[in-house]
C-alpha atoms as a PDB file:
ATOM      1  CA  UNK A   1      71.351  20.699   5.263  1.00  0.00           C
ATOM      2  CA  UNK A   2      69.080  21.928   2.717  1.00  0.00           C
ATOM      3  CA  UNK A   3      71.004  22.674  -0.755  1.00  0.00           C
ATOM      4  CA  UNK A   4      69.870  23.719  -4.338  1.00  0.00           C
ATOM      5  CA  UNK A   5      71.993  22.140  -6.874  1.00  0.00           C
ATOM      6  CA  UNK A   6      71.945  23.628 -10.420  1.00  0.00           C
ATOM      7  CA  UNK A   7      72.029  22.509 -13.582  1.00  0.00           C
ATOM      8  CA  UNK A   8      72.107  18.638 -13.325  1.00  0.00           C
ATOM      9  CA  UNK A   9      70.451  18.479 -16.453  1.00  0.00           C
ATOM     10  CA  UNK A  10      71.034  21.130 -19.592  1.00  0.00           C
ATOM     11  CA  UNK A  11      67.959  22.492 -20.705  1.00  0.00           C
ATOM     12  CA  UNK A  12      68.458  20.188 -23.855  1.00  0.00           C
ATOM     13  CA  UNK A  13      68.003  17.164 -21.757  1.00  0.00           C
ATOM     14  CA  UNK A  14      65.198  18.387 -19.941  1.00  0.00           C
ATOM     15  CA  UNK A  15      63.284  18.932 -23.272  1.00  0.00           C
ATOM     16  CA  UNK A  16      64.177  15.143 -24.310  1.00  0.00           C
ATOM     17  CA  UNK A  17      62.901  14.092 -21.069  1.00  0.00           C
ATOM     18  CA  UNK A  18      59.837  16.025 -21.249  1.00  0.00           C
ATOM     19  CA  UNK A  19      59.588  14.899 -24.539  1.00  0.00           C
ATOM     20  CA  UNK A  20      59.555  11.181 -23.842  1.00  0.00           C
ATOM     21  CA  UNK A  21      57.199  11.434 -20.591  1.00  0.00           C
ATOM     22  CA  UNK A  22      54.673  13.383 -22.404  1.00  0.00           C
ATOM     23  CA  UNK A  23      53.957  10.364 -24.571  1.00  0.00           C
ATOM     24  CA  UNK A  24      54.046   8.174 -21.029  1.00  0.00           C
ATOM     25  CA  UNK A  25      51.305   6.556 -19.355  1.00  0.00           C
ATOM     26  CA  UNK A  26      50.518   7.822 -16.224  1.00  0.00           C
ATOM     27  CA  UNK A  27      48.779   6.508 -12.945  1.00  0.00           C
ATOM     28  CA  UNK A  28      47.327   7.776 -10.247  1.00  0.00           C
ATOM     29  CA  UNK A  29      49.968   8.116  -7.665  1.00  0.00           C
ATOM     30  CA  UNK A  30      47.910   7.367  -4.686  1.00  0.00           C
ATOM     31  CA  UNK A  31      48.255   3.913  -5.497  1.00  0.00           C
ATOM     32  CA  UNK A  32      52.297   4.226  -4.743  1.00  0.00           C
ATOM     33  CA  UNK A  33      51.755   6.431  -1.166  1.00  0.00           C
ATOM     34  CA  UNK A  34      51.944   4.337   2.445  1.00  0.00           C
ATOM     35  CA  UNK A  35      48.860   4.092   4.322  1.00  0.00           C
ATOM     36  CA  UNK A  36      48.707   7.453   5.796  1.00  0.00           C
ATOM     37  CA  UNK A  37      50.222   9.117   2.913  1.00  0.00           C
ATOM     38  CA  UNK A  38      47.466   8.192   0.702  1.00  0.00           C
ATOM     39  CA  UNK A  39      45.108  10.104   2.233  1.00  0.00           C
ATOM     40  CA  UNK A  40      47.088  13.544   1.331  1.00  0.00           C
ATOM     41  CA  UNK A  41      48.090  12.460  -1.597  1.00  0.00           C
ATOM     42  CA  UNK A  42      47.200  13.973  -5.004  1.00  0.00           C
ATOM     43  CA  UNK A  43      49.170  13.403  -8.045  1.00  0.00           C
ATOM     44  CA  UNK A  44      50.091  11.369 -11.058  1.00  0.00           C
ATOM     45  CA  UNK A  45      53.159   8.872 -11.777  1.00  0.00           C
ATOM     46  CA  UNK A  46      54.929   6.583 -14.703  1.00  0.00           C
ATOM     47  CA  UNK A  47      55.316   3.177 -13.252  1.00  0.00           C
ATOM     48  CA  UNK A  48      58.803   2.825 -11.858  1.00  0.00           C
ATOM     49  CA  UNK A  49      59.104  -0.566 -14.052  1.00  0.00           C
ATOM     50  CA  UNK A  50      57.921   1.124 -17.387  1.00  0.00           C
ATOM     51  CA  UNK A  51      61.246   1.408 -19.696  1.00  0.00           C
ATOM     52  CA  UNK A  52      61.125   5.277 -19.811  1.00  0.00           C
ATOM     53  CA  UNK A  53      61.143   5.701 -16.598  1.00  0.00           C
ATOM     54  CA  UNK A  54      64.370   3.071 -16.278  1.00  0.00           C
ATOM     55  CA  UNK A  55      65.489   4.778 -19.291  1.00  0.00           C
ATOM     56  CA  UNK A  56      65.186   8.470 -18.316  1.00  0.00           C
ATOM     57  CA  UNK A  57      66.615   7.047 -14.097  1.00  0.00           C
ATOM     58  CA  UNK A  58      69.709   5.876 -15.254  1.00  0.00           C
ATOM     59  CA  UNK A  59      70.457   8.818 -17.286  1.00  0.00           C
ATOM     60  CA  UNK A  60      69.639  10.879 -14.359  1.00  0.00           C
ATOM     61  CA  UNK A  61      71.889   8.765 -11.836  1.00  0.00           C
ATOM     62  CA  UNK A  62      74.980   9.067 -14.598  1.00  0.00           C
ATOM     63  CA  UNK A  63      74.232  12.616 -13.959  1.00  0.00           C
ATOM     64  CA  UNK A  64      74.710  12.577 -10.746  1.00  0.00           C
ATOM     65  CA  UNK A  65      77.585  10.491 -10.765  1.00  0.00           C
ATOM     66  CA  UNK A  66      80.012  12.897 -12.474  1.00  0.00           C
ATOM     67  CA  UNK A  67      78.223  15.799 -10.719  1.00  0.00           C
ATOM     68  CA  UNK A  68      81.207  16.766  -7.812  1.00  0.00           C
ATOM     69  CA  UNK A  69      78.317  19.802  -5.835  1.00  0.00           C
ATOM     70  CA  UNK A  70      76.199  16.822  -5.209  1.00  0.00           C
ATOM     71  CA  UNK A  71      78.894  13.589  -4.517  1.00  0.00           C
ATOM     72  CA  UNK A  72      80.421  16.053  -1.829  1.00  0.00           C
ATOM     73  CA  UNK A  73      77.190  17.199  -0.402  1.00  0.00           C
ATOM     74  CA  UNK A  74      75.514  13.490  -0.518  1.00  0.00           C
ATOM     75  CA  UNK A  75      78.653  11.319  -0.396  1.00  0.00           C
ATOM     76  CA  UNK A  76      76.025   8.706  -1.699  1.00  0.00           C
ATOM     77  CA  UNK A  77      76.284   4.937  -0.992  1.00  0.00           C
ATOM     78  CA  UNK A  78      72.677   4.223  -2.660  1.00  0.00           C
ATOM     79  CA  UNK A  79      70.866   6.084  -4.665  1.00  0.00           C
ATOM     80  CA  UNK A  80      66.961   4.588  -5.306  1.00  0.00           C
ATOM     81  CA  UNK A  81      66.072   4.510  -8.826  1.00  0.00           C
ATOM     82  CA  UNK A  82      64.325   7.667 -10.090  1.00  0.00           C
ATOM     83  CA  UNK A  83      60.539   7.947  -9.865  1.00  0.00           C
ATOM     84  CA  UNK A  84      58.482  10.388 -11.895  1.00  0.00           C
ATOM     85  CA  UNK A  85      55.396  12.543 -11.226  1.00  0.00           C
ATOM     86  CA  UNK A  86      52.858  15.122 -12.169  1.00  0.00           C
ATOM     87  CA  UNK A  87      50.837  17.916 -10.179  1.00  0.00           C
ATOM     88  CA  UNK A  88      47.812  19.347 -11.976  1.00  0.00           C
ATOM     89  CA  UNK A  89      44.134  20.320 -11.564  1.00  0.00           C
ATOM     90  CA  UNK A  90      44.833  21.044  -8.020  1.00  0.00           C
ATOM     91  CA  UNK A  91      46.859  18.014  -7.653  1.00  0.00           C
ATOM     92  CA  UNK A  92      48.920  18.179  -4.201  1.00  0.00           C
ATOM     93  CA  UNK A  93      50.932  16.227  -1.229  1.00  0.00           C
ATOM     94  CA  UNK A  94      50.055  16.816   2.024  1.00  0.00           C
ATOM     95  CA  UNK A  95      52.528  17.031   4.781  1.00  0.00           C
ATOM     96  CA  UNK A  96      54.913  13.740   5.028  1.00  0.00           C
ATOM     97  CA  UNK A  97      57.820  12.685   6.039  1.00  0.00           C
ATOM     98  CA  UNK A  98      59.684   9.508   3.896  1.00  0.00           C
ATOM     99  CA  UNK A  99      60.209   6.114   4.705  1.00  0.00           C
ATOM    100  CA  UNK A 100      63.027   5.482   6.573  1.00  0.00           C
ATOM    101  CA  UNK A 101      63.836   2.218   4.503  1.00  0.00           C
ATOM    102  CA  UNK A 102      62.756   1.345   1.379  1.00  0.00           C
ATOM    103  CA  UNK A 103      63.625  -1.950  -0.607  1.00  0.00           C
ATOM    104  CA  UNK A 104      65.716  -1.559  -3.704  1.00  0.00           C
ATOM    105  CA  UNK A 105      63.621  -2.596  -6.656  1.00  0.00           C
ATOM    106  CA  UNK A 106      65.283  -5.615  -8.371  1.00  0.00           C
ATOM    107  CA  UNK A 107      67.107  -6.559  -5.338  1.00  0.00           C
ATOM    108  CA  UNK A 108      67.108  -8.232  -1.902  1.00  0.00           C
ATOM    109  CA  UNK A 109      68.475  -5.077  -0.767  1.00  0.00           C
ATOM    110  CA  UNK A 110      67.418  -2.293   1.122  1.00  0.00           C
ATOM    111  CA  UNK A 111      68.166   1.697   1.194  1.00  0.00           C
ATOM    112  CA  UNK A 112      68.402   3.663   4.081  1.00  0.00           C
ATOM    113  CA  UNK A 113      66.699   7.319   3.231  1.00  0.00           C
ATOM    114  CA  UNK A 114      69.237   9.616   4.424  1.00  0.00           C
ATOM    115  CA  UNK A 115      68.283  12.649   1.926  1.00  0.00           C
ATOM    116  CA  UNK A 116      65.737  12.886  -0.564  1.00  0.00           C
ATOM    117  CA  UNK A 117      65.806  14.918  -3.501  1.00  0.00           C
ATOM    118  CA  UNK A 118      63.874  16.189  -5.863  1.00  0.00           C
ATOM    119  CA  UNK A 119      64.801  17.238  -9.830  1.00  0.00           C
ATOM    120  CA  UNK A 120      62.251  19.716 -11.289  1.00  0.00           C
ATOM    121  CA  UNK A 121      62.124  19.193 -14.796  1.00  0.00           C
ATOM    122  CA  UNK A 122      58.883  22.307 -15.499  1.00  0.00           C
ATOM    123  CA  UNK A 123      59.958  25.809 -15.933  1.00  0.00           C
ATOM    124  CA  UNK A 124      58.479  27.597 -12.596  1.00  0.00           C
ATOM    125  CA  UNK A 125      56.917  30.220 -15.346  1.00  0.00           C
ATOM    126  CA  UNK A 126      54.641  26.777 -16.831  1.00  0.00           C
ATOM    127  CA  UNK A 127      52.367  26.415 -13.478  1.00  0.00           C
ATOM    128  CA  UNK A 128      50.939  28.027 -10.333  1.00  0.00           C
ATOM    129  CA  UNK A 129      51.582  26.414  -6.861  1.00  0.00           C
ATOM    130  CA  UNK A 130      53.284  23.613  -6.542  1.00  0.00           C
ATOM    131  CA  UNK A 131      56.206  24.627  -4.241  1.00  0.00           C
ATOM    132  CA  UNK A 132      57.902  22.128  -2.807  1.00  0.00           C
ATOM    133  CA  UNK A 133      57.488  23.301   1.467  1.00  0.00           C
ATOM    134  CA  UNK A 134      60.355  21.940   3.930  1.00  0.00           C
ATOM    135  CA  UNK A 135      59.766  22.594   7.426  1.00  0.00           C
ATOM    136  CA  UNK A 136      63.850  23.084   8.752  1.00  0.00           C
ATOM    137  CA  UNK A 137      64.982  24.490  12.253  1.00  0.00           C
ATOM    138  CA  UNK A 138      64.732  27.894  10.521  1.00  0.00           C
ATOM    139  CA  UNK A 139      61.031  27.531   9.823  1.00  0.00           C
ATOM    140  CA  UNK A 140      59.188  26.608   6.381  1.00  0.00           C
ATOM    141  CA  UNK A 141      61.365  27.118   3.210  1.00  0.00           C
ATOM    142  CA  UNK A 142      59.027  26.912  -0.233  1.00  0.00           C
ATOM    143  CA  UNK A 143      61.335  25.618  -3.570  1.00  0.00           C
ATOM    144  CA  UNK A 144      60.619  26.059  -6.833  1.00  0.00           C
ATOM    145  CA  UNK A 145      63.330  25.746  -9.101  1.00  0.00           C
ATOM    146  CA  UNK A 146      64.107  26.269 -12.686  1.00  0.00           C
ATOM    147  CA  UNK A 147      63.808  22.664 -14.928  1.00  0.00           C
ATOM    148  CA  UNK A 148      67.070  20.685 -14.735  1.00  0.00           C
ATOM    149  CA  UNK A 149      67.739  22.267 -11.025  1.00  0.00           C
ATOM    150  CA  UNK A 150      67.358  20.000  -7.892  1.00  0.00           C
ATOM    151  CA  UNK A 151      66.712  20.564  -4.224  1.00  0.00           C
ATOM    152  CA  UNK A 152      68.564  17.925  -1.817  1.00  0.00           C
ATOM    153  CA  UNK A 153      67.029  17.977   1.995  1.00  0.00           C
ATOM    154  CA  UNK A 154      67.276  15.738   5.090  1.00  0.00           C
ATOM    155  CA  UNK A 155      64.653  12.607   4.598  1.00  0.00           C
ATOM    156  CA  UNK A 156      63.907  13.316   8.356  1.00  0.00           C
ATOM    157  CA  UNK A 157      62.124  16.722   7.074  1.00  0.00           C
ATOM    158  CA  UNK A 158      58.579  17.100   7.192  1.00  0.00           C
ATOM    159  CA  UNK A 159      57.408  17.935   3.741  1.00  0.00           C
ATOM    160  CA  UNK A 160      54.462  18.839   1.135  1.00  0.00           C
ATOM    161  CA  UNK A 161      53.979  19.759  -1.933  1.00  0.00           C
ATOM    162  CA  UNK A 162      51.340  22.963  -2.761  1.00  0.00           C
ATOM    163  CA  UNK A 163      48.372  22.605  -4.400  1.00  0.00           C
ATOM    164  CA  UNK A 164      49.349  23.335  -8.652  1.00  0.00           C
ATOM    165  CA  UNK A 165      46.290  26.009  -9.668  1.00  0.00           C
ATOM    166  CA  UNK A 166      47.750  26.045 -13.002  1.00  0.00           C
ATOM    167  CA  UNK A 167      50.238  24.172 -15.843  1.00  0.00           C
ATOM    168  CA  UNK A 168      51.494  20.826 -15.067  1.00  0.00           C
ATOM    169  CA  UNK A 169      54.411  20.688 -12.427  1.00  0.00           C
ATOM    170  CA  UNK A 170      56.843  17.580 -13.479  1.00  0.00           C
ATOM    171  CA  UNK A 171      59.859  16.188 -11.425  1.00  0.00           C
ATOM    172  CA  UNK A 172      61.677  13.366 -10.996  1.00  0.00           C
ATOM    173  CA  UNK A 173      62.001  12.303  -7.111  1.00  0.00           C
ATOM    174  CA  UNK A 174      64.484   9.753  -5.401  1.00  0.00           C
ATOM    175  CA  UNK A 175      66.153   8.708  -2.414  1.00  0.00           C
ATOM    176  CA  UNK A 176      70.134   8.446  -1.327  1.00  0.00           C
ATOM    177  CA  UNK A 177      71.695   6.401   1.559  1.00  0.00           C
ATOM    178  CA  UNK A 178      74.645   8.049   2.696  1.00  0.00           C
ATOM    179  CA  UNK A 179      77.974   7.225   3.215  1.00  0.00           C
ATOM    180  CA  UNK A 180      77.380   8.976   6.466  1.00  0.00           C
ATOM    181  CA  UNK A 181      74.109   8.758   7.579  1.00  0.00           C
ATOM    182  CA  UNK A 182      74.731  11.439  10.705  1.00  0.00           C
ATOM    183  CA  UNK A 183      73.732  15.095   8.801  1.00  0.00           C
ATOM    184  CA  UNK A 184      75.991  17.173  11.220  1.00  0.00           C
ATOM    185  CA  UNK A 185      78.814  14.928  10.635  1.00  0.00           C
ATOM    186  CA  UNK A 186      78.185  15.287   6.555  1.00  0.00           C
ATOM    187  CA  UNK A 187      77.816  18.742   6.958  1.00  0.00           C
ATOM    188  CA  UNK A 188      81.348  19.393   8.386  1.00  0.00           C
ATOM    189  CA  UNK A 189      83.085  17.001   5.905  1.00  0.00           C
ATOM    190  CA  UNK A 190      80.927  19.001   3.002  1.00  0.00           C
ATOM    191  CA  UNK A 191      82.072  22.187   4.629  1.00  0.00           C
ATOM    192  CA  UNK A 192      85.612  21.165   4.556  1.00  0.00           C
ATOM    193  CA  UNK A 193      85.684  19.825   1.341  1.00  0.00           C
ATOM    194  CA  UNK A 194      84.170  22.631  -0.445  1.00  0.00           C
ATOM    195  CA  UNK A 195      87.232  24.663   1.629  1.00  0.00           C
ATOM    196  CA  UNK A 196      89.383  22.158   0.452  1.00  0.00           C
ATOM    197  CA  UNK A 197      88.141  23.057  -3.555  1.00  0.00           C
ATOM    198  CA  UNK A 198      88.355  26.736  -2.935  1.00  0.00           C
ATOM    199  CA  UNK A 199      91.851  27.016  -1.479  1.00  0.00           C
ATOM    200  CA  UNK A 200      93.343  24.612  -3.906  1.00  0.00           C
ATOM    201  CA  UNK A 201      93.641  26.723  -7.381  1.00  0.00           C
ATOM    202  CA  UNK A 202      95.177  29.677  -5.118  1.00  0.00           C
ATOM    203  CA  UNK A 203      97.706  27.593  -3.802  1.00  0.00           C
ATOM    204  CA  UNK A 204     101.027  26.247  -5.610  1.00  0.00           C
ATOM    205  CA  UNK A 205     101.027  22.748  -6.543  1.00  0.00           C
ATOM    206  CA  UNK A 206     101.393  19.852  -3.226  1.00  0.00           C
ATOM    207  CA  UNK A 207     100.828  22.680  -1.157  1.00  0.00           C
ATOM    208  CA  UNK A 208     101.657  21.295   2.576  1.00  0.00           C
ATOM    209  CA  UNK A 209      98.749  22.902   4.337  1.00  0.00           C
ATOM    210  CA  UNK A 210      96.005  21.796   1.228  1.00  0.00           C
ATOM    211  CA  UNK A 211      97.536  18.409   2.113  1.00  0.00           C
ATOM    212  CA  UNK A 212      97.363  18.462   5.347  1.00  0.00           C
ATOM    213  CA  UNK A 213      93.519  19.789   5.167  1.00  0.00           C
ATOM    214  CA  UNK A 214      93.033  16.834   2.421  1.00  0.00           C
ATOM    215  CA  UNK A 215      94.453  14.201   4.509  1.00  0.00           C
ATOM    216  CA  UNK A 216      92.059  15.792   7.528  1.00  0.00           C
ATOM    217  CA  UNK A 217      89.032  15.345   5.244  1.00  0.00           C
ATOM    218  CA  UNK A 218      90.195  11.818   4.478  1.00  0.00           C
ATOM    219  CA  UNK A 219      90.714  10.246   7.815  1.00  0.00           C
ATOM    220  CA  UNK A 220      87.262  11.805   9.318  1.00  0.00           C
ATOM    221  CA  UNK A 221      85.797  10.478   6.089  1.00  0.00           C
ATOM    222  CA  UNK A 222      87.478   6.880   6.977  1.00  0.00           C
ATOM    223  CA  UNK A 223      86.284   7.616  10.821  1.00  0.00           C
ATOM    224  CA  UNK A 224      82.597   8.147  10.003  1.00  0.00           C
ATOM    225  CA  UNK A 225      81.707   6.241   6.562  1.00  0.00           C
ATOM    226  CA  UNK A 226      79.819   2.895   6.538  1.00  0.00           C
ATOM    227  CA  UNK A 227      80.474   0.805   4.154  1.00  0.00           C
END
């Protein structure tokens, strides 16, 4: 399931963030990418450990926390900390596909990449290129999405991102592990929930059938999640 989520940030936050990782230090990002990855890989980044970047990744996962489009679509377990990067000059990614599991910075743990996601935080208007391509069952969809908009897509997808011709493309890019790692089983329980959401303010108050569909959504939710 491939879904654009809108406004996770207001356009005021996006300016503060922009604001604060102008005046960052950025690396070459090739230095981040796994061995094949590096090869393909064209771009700049903060270092995850620099305090903006923990700063600006927390505010970004509070976000997401009281967001209900994305908790119902992601039904997140884990989410990885927020990275941060930079396409110019003809800056690019080549086709990849994600780690499957990635340690947790800070921890002993480990996160299981179930969807990735990616947070544009440039106006589409400020560069040239830089699409973010999927490759899905339906063939290849190209994103590019107003600044404070994000795209969430399987971690299984292949990937790239297009060569920027012009302007500086800026985003924030993370990871989630799932409550339910299965995407066809998420997909139902998003479907019904969503359902769930739309029948509810048409319905009179403890409505037995929005109860019954709630319980429904609960018990396959109990069935599937790992936790």
């Amino acid at each position: 399931m491939l879904m654009v989520i809108d406004n996770v940030l207001s356009k005021d936050e996006v300016r503060e963030c922009r604001r604060h990782l102008d005046q960052a230090d950025w690396q070459d990002g090739s230095h981040t990418a796994g061995t094949l990855a590096a090869g393909v890989k064209q771009n700049r980044q903060i270092d995850a450990n620099a305090t903006i970047a923990v700063e600006l990744g927390n505010h970004i996962v509070r976000r997401l926390g009281s967001h209900p489009l994305f908790i119902s679509a992601a039904l997140p377990e884990k989410i990885y900390p927020p990275r941060f990067n930079s396409y110019s000059d003809g800056g690019h990614y080549g086709a990849h596909v994600d780690g499957a599991v990635m340690p947790l910075p800070g921890s002993h743990g480990t996160l299981r990449s179930d969807l990735s996601a990616t947070l544009f935080l440039s106006e589409p208007e400020e560069y040239d290129g830089g699409e973010l391509t999927i490759e899905t069952a339906f063939g290849a969809q190209q994103i590019k999405l107003a600044a404070g908009d994000l795209v969430l897509y399987p971690s299984t997808s292949l990937h790239r991102v297009e060569p920027v011709t012009r302007g500086t493309r800026v985003c924030s890019f993370f990871w989630i592990q799932s409550m339910v790692r299965d995407e066809g089983k998420r997909s139902l329980l998003f479907d019904l929930d969503q359902s769930i959401q739309g029948l509810t303010p048409r319905q009179p108050k403890a409505d037995p059938d929005i109860l019954q569909l709630t319980g429904v959504y609960h018990n396959l939710l109990r069935r599937w999640a790992e936790v």
